[in-house]
Protein backbone atom coordinates (compact mmCIF):
# COMPACT_ATOMS: atom_id res chain seq x y z
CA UNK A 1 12.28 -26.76 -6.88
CA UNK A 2 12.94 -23.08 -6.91
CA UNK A 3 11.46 -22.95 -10.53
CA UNK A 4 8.21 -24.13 -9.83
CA UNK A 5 7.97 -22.31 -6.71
CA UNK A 6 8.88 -18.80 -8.08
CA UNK A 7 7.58 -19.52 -11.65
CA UNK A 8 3.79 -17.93 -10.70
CA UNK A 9 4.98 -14.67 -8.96
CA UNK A 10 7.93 -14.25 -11.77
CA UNK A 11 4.71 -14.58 -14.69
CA UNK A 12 2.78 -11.93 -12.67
CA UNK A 13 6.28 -9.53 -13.09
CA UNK A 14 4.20 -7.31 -15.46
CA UNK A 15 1.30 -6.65 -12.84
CA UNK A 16 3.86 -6.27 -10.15
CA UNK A 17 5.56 -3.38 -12.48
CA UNK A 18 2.25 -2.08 -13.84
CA UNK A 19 0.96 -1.17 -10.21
CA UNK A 20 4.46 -0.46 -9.53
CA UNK A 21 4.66 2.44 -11.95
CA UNK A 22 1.06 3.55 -10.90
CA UNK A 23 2.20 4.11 -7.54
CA UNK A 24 5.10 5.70 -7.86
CA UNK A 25 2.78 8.05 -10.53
CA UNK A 26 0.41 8.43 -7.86
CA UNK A 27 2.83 9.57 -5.38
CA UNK A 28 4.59 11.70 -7.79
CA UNK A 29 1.36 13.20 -8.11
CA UNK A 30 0.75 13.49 -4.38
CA UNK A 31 3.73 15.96 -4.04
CA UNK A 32 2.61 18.32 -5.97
CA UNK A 33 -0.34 19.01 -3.79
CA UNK A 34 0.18 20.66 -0.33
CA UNK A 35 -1.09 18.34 2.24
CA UNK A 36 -0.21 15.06 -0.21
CA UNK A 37 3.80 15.78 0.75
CA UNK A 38 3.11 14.33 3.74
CA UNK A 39 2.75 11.05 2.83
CA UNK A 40 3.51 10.82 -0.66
CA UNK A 41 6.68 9.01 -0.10
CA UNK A 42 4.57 5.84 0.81
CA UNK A 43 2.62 5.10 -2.35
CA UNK A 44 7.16 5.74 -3.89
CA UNK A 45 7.99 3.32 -1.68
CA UNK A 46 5.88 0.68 -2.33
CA UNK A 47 6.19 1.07 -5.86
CA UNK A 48 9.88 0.67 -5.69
CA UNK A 49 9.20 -2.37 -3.20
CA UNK A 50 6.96 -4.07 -6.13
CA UNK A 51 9.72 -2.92 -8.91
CA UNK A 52 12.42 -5.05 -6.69
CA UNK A 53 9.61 -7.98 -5.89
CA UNK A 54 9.41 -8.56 -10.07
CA UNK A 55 12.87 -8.20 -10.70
CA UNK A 56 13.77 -10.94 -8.24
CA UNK A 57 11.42 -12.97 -8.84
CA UNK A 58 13.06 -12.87 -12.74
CA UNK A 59 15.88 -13.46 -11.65
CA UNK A 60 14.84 -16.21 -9.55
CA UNK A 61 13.82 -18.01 -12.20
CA UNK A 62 16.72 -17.41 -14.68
CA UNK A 63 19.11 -18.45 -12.01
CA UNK A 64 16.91 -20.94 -9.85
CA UNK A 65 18.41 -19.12 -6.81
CA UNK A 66 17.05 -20.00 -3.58
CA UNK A 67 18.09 -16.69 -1.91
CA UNK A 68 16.58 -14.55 -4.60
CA UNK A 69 13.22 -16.43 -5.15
CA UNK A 70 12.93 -15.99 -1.09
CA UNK A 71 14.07 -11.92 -0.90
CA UNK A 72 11.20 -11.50 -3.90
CA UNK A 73 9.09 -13.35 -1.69
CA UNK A 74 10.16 -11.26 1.20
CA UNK A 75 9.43 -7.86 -0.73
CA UNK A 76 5.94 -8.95 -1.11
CA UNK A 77 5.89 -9.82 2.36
CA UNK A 78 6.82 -6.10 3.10
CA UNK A 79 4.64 -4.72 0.73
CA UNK A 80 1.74 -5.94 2.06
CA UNK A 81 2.69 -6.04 5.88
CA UNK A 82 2.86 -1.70 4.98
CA UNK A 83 -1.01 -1.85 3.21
CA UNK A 84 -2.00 -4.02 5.62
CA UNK A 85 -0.95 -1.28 8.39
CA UNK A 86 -2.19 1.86 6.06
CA UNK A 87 -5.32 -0.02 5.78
CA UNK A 88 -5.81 -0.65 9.71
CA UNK A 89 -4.74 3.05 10.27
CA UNK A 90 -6.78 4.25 7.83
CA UNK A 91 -9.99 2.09 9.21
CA UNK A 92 -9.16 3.49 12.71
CA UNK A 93 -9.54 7.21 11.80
CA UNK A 94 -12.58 6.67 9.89
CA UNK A 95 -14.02 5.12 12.74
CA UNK A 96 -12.48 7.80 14.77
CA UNK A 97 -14.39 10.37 12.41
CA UNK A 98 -17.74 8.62 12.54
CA UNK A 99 -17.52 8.92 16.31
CA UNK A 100 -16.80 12.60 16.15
CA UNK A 101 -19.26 13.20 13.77
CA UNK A 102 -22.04 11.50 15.50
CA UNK A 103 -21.00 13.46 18.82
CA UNK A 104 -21.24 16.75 16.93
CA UNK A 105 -24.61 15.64 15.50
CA UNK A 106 -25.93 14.90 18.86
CA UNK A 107 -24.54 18.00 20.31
CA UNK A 108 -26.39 19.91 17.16
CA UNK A 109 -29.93 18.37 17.57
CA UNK A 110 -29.54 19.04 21.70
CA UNK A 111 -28.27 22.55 20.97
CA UNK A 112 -31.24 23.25 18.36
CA UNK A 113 -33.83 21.51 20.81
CA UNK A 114 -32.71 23.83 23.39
CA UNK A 115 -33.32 26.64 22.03
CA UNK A 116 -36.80 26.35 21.19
């Protein structure tokens, strides 16, 4: 039962290690900039999360393991419980900007009208 439930996740082990590696890359990359050490560690540690995700699920299947197929499971779980949360932040202060923005435009025009 474990086999066939783990068997999809453990063929996708490549992709899980491909974006992996591009995330640890990216936040690797991150640090070197000034304002990207801030949060750099996030893109590391989802990276590492998706690293331990594939190598459970492998050896999930190899070993038909009920409580490795489910802590793979569960680091996918995390992984996308923390971009699920980076998205919804990230949404929040773009709306936040769009709201400042449009104040400061209105506050332009009725500065500019008032002075003519």
């Amino acid at each position: 039962m474990v086999r066939d439930i783990i068997e999809p996740l453990a063929r996708g082990k490549f992709w899980l290690k491909l974006l992996g590696v591009m995330m640890i890359i990216t936040g690797a990359l991150q640090v070197l900039t000034i304002i990207g050490i801030v949060w750099a560690w996030l893109p590391i540690w989802l990276g590492v999360i998706l690293f331990q995700a594939a190598n459970a699920a492998e050896l999930a299947l190899n070993t038909e393991d009920p409580a490795t197929a489910r802590n793979a499971v569960d680091k996918l779980r995390l992984y996308f419980m923390i971009q699920g949360i980076l998205m919804l932040i990230g949404l929040v202060l773009v709306g936040l900007m769009f709201a400042f923005g449009g104040l400061a435009m209105i506050a332009g025009l009725a500065g500019s009208a008032a002075g003519y």
